[in-house]
PDB file of N, CA and C in Angstrom:
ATOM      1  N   UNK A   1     -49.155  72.865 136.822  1.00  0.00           N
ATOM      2  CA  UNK A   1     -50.028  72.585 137.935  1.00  0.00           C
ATOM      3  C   UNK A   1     -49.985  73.780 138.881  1.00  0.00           C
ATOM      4  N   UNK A   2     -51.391  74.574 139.074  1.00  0.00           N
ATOM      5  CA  UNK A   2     -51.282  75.719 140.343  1.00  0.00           C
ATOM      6  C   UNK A   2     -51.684  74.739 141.804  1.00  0.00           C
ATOM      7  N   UNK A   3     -51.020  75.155 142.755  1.00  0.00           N
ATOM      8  CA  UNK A   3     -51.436  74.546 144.302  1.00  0.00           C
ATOM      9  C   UNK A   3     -51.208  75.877 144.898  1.00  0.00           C
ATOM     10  N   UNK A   4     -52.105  75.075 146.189  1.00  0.00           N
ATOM     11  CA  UNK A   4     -52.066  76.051 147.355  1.00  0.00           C
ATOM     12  C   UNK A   4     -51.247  75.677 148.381  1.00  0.00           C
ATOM     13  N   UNK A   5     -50.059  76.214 148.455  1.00  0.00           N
ATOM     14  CA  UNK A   5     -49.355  75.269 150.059  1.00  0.00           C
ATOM     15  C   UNK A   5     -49.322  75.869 151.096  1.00  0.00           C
ATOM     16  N   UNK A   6     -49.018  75.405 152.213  1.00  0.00           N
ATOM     17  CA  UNK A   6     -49.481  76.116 153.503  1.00  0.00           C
ATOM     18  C   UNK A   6     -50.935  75.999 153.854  1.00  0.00           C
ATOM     19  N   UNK A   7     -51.084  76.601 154.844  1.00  0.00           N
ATOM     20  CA  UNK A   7     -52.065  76.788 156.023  1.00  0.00           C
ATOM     21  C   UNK A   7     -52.939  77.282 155.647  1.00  0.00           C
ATOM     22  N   UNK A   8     -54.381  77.368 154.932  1.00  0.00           N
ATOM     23  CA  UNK A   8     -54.971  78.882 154.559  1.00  0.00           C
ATOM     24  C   UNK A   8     -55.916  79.633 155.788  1.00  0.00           C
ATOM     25  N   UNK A   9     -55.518  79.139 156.819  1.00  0.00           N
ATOM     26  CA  UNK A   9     -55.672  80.454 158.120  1.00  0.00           C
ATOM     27  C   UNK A   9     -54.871  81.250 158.115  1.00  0.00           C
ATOM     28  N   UNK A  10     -53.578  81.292 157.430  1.00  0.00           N
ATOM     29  CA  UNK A  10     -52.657  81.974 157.554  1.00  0.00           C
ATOM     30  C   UNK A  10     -52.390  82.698 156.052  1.00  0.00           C
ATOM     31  N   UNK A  11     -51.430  83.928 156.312  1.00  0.00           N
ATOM     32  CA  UNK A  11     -51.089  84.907 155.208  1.00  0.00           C
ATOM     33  C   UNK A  11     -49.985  84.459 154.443  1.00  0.00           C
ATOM     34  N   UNK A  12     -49.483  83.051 155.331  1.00  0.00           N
ATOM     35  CA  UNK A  12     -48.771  81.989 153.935  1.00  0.00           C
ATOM     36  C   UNK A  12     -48.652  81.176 153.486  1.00  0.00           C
ATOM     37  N   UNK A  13     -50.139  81.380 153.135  1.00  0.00           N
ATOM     38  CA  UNK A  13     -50.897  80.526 152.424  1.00  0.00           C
ATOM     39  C   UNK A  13     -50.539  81.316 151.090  1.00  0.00           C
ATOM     40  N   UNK A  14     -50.439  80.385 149.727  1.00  0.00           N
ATOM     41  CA  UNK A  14     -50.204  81.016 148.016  1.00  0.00           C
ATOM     42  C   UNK A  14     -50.814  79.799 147.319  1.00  0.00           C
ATOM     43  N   UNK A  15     -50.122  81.062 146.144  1.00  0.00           N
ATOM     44  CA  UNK A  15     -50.390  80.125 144.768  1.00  0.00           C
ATOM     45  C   UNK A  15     -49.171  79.717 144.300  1.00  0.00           C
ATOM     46  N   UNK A  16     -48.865  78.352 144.129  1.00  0.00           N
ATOM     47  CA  UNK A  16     -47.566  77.515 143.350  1.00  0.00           C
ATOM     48  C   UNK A  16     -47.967  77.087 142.119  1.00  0.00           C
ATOM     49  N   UNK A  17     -46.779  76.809 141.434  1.00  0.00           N
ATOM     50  CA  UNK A  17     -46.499  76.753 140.325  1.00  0.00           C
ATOM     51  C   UNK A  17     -45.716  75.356 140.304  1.00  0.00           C
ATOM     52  N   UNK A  18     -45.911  74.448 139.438  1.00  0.00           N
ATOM     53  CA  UNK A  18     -45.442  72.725 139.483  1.00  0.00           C
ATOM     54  C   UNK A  18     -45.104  72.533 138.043  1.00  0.00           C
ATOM     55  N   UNK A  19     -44.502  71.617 137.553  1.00  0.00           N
ATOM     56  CA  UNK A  19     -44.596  71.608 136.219  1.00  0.00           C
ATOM     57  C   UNK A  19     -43.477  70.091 136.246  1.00  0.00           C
ATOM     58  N   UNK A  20     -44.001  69.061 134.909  1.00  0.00           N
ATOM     59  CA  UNK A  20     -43.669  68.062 135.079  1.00  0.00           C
ATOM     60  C   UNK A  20     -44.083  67.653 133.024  1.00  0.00           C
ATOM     61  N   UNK A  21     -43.132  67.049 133.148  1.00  0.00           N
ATOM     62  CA  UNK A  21     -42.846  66.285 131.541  1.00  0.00           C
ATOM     63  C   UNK A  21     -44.340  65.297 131.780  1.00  0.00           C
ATOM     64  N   UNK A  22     -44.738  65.160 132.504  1.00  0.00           N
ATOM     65  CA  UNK A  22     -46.096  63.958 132.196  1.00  0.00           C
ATOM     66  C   UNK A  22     -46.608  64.228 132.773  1.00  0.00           C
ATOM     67  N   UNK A  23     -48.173  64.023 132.846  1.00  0.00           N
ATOM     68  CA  UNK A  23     -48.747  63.828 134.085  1.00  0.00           C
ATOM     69  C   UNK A  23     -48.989  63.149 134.953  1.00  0.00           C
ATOM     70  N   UNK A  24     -48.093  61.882 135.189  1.00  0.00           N
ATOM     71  CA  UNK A  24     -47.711  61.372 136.047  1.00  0.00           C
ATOM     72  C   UNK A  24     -46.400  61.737 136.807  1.00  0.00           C
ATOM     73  N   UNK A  25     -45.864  62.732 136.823  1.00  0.00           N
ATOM     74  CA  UNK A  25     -45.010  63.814 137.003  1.00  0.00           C
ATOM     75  C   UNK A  25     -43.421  62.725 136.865  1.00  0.00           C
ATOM     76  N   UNK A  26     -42.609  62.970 137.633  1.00  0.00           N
ATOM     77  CA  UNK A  26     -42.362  64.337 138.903  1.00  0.00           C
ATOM     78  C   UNK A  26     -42.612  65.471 138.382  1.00  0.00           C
ATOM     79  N   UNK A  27     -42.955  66.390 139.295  1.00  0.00           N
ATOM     80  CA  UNK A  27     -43.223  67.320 139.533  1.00  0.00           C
ATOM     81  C   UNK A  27     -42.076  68.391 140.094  1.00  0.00           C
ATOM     82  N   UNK A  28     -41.777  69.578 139.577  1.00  0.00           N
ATOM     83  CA  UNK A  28     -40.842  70.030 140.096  1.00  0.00           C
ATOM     84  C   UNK A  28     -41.808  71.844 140.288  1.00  0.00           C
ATOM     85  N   UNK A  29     -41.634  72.010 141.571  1.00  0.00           N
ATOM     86  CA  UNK A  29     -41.872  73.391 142.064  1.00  0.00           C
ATOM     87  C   UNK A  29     -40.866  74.213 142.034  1.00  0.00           C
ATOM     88  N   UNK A  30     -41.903  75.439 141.298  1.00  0.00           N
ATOM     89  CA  UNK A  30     -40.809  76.509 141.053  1.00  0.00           C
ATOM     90  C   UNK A  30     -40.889  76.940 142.263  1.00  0.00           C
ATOM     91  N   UNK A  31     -39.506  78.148 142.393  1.00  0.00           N
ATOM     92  CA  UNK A  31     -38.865  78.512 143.238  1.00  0.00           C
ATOM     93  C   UNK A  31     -40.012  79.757 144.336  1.00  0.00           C
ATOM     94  N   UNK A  32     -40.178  80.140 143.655  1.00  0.00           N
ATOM     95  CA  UNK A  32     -41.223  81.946 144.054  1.00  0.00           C
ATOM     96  C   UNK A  32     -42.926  81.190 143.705  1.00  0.00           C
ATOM     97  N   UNK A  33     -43.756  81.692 144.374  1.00  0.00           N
ATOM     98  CA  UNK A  33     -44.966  81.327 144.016  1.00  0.00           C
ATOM     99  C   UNK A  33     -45.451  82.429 143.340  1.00  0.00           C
ATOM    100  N   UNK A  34     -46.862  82.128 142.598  1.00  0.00           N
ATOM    101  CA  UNK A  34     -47.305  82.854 141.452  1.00  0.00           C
ATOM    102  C   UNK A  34     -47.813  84.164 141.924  1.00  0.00           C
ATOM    103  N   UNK A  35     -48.719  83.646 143.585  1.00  0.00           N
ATOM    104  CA  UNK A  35     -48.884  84.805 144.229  1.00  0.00           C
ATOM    105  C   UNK A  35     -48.843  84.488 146.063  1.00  0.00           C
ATOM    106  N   UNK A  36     -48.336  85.677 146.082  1.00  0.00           N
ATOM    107  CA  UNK A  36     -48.354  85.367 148.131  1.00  0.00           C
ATOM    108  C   UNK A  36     -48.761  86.462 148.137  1.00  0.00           C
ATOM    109  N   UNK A  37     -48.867  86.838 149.749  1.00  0.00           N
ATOM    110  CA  UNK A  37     -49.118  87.999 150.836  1.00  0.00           C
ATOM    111  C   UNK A  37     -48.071  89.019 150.357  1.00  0.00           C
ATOM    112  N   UNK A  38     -47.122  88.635 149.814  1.00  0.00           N
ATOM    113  CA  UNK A  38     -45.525  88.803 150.256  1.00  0.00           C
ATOM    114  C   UNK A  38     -45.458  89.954 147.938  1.00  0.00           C
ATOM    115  N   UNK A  39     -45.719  88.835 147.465  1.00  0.00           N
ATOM    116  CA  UNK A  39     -45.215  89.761 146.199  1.00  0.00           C
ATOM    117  C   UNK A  39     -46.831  90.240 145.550  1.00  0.00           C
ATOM    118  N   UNK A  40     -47.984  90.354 146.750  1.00  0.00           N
ATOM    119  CA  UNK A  40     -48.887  91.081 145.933  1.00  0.00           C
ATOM    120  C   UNK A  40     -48.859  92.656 147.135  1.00  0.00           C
ATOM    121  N   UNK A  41     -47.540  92.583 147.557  1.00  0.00           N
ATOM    122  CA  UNK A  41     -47.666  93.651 148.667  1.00  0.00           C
ATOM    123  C   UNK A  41     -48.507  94.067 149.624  1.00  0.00           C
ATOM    124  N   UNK A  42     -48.773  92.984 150.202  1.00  0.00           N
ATOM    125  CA  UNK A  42     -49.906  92.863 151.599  1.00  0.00           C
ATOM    126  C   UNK A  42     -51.291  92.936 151.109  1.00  0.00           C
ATOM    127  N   UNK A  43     -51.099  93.463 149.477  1.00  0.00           N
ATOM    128  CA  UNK A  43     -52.967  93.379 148.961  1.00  0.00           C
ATOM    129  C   UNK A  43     -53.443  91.925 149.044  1.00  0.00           C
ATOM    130  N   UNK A  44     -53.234  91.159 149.173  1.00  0.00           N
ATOM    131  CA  UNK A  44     -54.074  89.698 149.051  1.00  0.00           C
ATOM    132  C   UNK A  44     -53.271  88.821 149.951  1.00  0.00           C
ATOM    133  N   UNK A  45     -53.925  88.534 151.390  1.00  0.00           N
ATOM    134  CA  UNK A  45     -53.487  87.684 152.408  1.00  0.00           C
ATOM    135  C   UNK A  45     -53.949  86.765 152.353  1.00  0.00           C
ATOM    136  N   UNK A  46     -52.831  85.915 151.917  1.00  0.00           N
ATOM    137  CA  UNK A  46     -52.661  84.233 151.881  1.00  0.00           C
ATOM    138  C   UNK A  46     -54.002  84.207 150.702  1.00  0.00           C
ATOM    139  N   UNK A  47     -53.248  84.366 149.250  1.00  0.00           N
ATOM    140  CA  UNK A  47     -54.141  84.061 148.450  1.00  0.00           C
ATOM    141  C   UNK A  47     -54.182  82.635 147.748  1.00  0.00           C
ATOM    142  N   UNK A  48     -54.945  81.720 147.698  1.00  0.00           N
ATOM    143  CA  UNK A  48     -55.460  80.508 147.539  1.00  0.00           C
ATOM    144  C   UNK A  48     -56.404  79.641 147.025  1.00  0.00           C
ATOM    145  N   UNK A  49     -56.588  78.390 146.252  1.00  0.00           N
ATOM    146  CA  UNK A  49     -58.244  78.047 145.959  1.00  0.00           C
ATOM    147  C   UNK A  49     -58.289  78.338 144.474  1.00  0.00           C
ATOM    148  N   UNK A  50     -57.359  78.411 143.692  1.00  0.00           N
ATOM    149  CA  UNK A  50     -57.371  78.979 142.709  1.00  0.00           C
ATOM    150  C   UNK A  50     -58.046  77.930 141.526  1.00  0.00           C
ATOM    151  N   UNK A  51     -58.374  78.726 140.693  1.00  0.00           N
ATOM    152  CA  UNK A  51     -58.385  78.238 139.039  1.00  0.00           C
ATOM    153  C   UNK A  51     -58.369  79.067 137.712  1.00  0.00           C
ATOM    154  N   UNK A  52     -58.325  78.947 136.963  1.00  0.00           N
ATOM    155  CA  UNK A  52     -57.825  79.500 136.126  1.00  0.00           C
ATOM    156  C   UNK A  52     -59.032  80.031 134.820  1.00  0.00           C
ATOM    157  N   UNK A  53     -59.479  81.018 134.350  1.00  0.00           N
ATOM    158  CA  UNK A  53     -60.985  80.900 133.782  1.00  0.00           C
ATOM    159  C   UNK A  53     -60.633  81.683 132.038  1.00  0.00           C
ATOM    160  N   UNK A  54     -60.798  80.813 131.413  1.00  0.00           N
ATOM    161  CA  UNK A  54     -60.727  81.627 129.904  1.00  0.00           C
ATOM    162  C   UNK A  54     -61.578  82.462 129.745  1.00  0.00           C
ATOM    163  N   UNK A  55     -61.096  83.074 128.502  1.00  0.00           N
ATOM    164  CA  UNK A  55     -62.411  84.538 128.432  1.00  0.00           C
ATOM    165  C   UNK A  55     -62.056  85.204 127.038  1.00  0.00           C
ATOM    166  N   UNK A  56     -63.523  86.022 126.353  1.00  0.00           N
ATOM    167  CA  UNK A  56     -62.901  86.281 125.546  1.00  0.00           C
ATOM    168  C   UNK A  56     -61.715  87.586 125.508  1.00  0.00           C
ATOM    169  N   UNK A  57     -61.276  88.044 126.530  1.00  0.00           N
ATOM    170  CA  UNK A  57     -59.951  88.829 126.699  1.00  0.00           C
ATOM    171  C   UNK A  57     -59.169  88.173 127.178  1.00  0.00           C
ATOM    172  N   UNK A  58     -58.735  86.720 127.061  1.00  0.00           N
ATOM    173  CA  UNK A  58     -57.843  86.094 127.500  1.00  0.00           C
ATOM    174  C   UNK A  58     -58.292  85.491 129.192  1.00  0.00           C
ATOM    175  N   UNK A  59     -56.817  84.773 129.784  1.00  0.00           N
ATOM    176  CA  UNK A  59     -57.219  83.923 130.854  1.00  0.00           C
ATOM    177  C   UNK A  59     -57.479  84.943 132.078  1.00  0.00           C
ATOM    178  N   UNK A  60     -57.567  83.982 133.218  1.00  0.00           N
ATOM    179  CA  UNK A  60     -57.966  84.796 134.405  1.00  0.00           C
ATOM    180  C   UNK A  60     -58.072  84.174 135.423  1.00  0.00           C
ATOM    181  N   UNK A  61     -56.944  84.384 136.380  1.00  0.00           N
ATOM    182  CA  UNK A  61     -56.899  83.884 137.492  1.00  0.00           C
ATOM    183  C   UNK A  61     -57.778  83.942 138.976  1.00  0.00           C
ATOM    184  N   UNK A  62     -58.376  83.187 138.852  1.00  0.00           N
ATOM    185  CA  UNK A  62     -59.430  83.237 140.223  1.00  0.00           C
ATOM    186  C   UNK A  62     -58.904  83.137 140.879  1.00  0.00           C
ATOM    187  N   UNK A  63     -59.182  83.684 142.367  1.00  0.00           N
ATOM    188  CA  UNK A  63     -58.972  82.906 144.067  1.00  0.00           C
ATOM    189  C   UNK A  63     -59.066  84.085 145.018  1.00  0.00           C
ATOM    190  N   UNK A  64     -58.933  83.162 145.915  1.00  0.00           N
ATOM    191  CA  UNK A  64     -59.668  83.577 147.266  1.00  0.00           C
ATOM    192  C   UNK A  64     -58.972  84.138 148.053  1.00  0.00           C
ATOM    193  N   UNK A  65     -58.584  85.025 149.008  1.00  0.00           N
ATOM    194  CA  UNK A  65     -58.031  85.889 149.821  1.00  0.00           C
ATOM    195  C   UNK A  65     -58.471  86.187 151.033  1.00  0.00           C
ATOM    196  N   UNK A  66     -57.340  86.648 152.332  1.00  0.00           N
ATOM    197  CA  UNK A  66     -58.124  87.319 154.007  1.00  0.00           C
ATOM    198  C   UNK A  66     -58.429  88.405 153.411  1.00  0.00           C
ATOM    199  N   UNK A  67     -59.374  88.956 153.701  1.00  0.00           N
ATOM    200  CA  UNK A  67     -59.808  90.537 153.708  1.00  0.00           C
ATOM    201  C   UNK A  67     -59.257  91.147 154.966  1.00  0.00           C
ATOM    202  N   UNK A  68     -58.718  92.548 154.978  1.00  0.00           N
ATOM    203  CA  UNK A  68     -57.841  92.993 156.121  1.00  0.00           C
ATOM    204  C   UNK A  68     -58.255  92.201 157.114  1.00  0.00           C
ATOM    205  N   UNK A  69     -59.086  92.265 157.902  1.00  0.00           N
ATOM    206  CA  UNK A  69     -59.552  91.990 159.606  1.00  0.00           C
ATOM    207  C   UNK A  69     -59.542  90.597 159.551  1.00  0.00           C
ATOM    208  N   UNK A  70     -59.343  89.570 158.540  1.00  0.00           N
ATOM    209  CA  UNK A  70     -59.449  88.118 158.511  1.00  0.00           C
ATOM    210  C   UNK A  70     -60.332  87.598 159.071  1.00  0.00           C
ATOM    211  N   UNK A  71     -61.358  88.587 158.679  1.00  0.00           N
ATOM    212  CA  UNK A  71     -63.079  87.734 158.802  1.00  0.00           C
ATOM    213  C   UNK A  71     -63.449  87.251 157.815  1.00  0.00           C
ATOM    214  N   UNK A  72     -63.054  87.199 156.971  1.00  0.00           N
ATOM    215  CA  UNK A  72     -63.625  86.001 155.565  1.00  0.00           C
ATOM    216  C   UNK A  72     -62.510  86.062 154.465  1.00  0.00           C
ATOM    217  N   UNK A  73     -62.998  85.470 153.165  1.00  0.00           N
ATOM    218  CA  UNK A  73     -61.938  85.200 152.264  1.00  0.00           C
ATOM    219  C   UNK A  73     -62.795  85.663 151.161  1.00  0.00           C
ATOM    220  N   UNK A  74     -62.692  87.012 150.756  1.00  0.00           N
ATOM    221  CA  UNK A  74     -63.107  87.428 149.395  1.00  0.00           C
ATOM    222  C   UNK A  74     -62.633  86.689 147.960  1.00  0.00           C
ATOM    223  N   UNK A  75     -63.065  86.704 146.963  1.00  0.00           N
ATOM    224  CA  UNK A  75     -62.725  86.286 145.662  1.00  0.00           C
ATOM    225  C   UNK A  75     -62.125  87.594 145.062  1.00  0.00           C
ATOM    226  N   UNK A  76     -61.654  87.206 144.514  1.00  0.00           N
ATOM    227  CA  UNK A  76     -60.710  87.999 143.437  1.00  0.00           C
ATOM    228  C   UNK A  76     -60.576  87.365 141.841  1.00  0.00           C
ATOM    229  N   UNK A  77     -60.124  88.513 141.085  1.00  0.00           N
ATOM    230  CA  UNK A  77     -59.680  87.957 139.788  1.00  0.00           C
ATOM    231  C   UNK A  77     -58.478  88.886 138.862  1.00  0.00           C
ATOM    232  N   UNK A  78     -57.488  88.302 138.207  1.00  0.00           N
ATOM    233  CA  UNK A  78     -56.413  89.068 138.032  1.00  0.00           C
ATOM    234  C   UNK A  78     -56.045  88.542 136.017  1.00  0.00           C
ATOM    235  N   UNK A  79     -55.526  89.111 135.630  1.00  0.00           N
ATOM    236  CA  UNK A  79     -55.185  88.962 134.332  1.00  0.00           C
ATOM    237  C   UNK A  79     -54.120  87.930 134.783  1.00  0.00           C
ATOM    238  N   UNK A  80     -54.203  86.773 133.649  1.00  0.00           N
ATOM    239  CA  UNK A  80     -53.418  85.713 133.666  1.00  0.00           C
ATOM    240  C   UNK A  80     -52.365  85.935 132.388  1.00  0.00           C
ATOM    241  N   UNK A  81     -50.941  85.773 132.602  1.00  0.00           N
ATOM    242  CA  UNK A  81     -50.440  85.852 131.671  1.00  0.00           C
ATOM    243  C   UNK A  81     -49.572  84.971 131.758  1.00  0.00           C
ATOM    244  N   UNK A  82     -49.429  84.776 129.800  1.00  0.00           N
ATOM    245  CA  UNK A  82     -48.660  83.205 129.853  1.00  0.00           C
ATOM    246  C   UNK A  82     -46.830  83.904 128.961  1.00  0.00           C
ATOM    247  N   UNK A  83     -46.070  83.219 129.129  1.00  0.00           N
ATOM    248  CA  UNK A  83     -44.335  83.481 128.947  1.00  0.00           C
ATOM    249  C   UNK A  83     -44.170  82.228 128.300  1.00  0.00           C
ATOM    250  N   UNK A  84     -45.069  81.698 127.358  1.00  0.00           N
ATOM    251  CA  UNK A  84     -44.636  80.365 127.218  1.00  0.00           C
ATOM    252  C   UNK A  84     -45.100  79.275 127.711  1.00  0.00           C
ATOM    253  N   UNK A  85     -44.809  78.542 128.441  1.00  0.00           N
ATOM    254  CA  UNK A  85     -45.521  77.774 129.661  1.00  0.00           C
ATOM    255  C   UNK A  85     -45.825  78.137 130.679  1.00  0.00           C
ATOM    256  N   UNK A  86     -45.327  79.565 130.667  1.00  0.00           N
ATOM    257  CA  UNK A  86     -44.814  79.754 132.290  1.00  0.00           C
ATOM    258  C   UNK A  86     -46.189  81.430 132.593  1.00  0.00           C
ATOM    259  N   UNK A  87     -46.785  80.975 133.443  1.00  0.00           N
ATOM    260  CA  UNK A  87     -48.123  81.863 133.974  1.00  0.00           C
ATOM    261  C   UNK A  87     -47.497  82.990 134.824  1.00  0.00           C
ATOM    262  N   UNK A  88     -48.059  84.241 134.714  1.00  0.00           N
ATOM    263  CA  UNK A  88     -47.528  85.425 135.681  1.00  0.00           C
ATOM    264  C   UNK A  88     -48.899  86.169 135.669  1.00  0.00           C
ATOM    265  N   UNK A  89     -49.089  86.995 136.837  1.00  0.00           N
ATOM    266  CA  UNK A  89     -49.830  88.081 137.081  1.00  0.00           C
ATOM    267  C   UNK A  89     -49.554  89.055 137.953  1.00  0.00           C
ATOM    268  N   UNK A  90     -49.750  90.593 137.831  1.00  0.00           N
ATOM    269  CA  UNK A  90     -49.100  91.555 138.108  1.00  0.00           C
ATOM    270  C   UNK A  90     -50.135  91.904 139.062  1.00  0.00           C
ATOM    271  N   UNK A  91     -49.599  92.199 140.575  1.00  0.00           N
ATOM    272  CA  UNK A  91     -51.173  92.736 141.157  1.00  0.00           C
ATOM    273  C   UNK A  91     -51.393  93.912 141.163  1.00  0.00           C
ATOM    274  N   UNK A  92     -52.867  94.314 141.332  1.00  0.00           N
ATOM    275  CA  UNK A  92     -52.456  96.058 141.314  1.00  0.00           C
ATOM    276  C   UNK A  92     -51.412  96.532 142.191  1.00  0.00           C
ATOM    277  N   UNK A  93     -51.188  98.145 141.727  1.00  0.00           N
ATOM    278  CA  UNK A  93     -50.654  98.952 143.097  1.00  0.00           C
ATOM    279  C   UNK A  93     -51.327  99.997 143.635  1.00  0.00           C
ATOM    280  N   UNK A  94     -51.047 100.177 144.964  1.00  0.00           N
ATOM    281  CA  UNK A  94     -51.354 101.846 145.012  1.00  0.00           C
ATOM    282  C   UNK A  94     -53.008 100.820 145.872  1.00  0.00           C
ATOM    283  N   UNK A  95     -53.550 102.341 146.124  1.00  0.00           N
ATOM    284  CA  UNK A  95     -54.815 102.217 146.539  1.00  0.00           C
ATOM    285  C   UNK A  95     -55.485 103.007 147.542  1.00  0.00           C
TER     286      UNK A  95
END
């Protein structure tokens, strides 16, 4: 399960990661979220709204982001990668 927790006026606002033997859970949240403000290195403030989009080069993580001046929330999209069950994406660097 991806969620968004927090505030999304704010830069901590993310993407979580849940995962549960049923889908009637429990639910247990992992520790680090998939993406913050924080481990995409200030490139994507309070990123949020997400879903997830197949393709034929594999998956792809949608969502929404502050653009510097936090006048709106651009879209984005990032290579989705799977470890098993477990989803990761690397954000760019540099710029």
């Amino acid at each position: 399960l991806l969620y968004s927790p927090n505030d999304s006026s704010h830069d901590r606002y993310a993407i979580g990661v849940a995962r549960a033997a049923s889908f009637n859970g429990p639910y247990s949240k992992r520790s680090e979220p998939l993406l913050s403000t924080v481990s995409s290195h200030g490139l994507y403030l309070g990123p949020g709204g997400q879903d997830i989009v197949g393709g034929p080069k594999g998956d792809a993580l949608v969502f929404h982001s502050w653009d510097a001046s936090y006048a709106y929330r651009a879209m984005h999209s990032l290579p989705l990668r799977w470890q098993g069950d477990t989803p990761s994406v690397t954000p760019p660097t540099g710029g």
